[in-house]
Protein backbone atom coordinates (compact mmCIF):
# COMPACT_ATOMS: atom_id res chain seq x y z
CA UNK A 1 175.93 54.56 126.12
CA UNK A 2 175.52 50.99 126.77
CA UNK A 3 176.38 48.22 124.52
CA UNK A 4 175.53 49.04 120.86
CA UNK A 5 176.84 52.88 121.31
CA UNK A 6 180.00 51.30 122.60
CA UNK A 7 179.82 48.47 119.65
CA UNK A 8 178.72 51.02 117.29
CA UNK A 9 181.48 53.81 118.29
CA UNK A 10 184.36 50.58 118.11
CA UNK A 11 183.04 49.20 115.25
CA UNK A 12 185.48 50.02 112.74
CA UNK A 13 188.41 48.57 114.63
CA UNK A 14 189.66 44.89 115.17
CA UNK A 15 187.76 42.77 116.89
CA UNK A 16 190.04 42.48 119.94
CA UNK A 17 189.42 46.49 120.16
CA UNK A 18 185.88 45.81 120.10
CA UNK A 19 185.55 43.10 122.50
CA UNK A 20 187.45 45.61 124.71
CA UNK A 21 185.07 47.84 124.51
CA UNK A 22 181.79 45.59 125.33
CA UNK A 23 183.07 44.19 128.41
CA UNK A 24 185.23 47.36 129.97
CA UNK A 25 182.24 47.34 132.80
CA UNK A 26 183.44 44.38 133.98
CA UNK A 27 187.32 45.39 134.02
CA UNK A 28 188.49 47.17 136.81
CA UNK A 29 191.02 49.03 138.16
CA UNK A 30 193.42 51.66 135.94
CA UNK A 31 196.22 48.90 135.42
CA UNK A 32 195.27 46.77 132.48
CA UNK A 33 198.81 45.89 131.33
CA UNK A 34 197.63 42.13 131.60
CA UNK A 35 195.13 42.32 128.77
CA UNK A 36 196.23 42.13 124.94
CA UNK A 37 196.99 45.46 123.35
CA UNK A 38 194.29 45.91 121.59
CA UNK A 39 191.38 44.81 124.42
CA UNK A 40 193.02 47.21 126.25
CA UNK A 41 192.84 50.25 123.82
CA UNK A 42 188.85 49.01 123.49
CA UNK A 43 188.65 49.11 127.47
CA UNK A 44 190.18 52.52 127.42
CA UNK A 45 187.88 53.83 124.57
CA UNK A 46 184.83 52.42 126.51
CA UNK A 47 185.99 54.69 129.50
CA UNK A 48 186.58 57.65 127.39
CA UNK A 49 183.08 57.54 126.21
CA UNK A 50 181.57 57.04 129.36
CA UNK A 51 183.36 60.02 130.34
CA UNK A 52 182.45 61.86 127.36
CA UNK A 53 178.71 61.13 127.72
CA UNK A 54 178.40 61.95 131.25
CA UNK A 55 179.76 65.72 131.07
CA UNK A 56 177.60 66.15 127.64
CA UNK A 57 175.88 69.12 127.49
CA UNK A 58 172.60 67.66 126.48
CA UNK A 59 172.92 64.64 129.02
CA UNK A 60 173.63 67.15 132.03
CA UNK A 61 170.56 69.20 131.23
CA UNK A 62 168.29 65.79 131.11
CA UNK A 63 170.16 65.56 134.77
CA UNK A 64 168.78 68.54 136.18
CA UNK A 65 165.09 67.59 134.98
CA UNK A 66 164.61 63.51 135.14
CA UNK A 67 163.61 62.19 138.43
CA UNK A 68 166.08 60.20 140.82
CA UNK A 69 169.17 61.93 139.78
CA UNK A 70 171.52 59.52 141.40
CA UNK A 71 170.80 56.31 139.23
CA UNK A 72 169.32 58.20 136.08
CA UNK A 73 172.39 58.33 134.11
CA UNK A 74 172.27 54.14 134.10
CA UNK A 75 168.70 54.85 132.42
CA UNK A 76 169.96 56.88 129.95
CA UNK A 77 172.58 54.50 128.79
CA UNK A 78 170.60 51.98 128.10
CA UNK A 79 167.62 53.84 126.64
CA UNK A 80 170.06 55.63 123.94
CA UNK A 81 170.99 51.95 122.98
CA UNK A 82 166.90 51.47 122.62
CA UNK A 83 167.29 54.78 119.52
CA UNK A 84 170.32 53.32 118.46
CA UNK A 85 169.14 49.54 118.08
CA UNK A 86 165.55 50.65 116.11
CA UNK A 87 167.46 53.50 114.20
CA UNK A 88 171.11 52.56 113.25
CA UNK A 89 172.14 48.87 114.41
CA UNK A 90 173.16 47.10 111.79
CA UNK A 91 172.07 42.94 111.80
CA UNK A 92 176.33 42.50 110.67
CA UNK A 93 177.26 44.14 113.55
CA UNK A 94 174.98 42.60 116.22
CA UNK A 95 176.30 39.27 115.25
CA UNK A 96 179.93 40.07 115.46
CA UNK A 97 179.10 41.02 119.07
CA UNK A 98 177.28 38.17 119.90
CA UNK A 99 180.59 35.97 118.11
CA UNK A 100 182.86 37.90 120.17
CA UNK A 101 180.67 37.63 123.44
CA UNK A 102 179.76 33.68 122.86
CA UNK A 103 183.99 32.93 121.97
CA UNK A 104 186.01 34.35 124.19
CA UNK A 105 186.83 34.55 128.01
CA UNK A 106 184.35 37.31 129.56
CA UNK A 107 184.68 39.17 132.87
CA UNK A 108 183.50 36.86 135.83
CA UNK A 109 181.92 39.43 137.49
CA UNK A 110 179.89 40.65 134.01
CA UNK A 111 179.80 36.90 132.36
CA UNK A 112 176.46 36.23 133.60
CA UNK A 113 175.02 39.61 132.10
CA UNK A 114 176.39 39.35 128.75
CA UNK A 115 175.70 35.16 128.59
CA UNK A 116 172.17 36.31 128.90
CA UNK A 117 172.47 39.60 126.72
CA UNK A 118 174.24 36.51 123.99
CA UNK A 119 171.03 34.24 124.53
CA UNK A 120 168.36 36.78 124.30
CA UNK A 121 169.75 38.73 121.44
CA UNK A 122 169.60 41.80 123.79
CA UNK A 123 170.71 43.99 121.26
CA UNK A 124 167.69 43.72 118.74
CA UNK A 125 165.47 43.90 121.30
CA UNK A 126 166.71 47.41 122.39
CA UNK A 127 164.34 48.86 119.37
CA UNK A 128 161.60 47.82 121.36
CA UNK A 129 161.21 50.47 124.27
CA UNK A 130 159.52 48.38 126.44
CA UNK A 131 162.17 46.03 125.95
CA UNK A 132 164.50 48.88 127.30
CA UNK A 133 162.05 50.01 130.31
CA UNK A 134 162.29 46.06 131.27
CA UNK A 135 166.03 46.18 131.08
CA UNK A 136 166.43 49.19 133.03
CA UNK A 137 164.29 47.75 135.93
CA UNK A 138 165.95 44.49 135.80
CA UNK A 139 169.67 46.88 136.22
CA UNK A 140 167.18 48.14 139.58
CA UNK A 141 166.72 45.02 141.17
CA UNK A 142 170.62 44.38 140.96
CA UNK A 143 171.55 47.39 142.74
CA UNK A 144 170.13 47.77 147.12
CA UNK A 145 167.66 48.95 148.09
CA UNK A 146 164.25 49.96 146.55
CA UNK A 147 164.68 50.00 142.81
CA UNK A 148 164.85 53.23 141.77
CA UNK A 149 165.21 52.59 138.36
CA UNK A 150 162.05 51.14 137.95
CA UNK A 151 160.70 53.89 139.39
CA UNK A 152 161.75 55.75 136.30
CA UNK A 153 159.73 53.70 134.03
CA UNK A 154 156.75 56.26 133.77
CA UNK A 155 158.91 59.55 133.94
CA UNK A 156 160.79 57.79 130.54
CA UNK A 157 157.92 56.89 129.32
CA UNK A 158 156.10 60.40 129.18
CA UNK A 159 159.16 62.01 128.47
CA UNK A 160 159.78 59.67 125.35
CA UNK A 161 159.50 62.88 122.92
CA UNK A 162 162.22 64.68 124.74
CA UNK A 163 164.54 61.53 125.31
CA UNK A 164 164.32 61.42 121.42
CA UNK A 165 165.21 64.73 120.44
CA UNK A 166 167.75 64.41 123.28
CA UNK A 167 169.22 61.41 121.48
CA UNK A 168 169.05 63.13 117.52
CA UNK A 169 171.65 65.69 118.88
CA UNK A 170 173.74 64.03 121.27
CA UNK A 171 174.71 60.75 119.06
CA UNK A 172 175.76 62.68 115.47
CA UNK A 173 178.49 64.97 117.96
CA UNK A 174 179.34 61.73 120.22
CA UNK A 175 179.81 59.61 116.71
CA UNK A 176 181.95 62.82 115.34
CA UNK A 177 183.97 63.14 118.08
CA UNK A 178 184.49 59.80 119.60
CA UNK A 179 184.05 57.04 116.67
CA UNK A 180 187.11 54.64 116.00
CA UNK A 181 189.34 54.60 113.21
């Protein structure tokens, strides 16, 4: 997942634990006894769903099919936050992210990224898919080399019935077995 799964998954706990959660990609390293209690629980959920998602079942079989393997699981993320934004993001819940984002201290090495996800209102735009393809490619052109991600623009794009049936049986289990209480 990318940001609203991870939003979405943490929403029920404080906002510290939240804000954990959105910017664990920019946290690294296994020792995170410097961050409050409760950014650090969200950082730790964040990595547990990561983990979760990429040994699914159905996100390993989508592996074996989709097109340059190596980078696809970055696609995925973010187009599962493209379902989630235009099926289950709630407008409450966007803008507690974007307080939490614009408020507090963020990553230097993500700030950038999430100052611009703030400014854009990333998040809504997800439910627009080729929103999502545009996001992916942009991911691309961070990363050497050719961008590979873009090249998975038209491969998503035909494969948009699959990615959604994909995505209708992966989120209910991921919600039931990984949401926050």
């Amino acid at each position: 997942m990318n940001f609203i799964g991870h939003a979405l998954l943490a929403a029920s706990g404080s906002d510290d634990f939240l804000f954990g959660n959105l910017v664990a990609d920019g946290i690294k390293g296994a020792e995170l006894g410097h961050l409050p209690a409760e950014v650090e629980r969200g950082v730790r959920m964040h990595r547990r769903v990561d983990a979760t998602i990429d040994h699914h079942p159905e996100v390993r079989a989508l592996l074996e099919i989709i097109p340059e393997r190596r980078v696809a699981g970055v696609a995925l993320d973010i187009v599962w936050d493209h379902f989630l934004a235009r099926d289950r993001l709630d407008p409450g819940l966007a803008a507690r992210c974007y307080r939490l984002l614009s408020s507090r201290a963020l990553p230097e090495r993500q700030a950038p990224l999430l100052e611009a996800l703030v400014a854009g209102r990333w998040l809504e735009r997800y439910a627009d898919f080729a929103f999502t393809l545009g996001a992916i490619e942009g991911v691309g052109r961070r990363l050497s080399g050719p961008n590979r991600l873009a090249a998975l623009s038209p491969w998503l794009s035909e494969h948009y019935p699959l990615l959604q049936s994909t995505y209708a049986r992966l989120w209910p289990d991921l919600e039931r077995r990984l949401s926050s209480a």
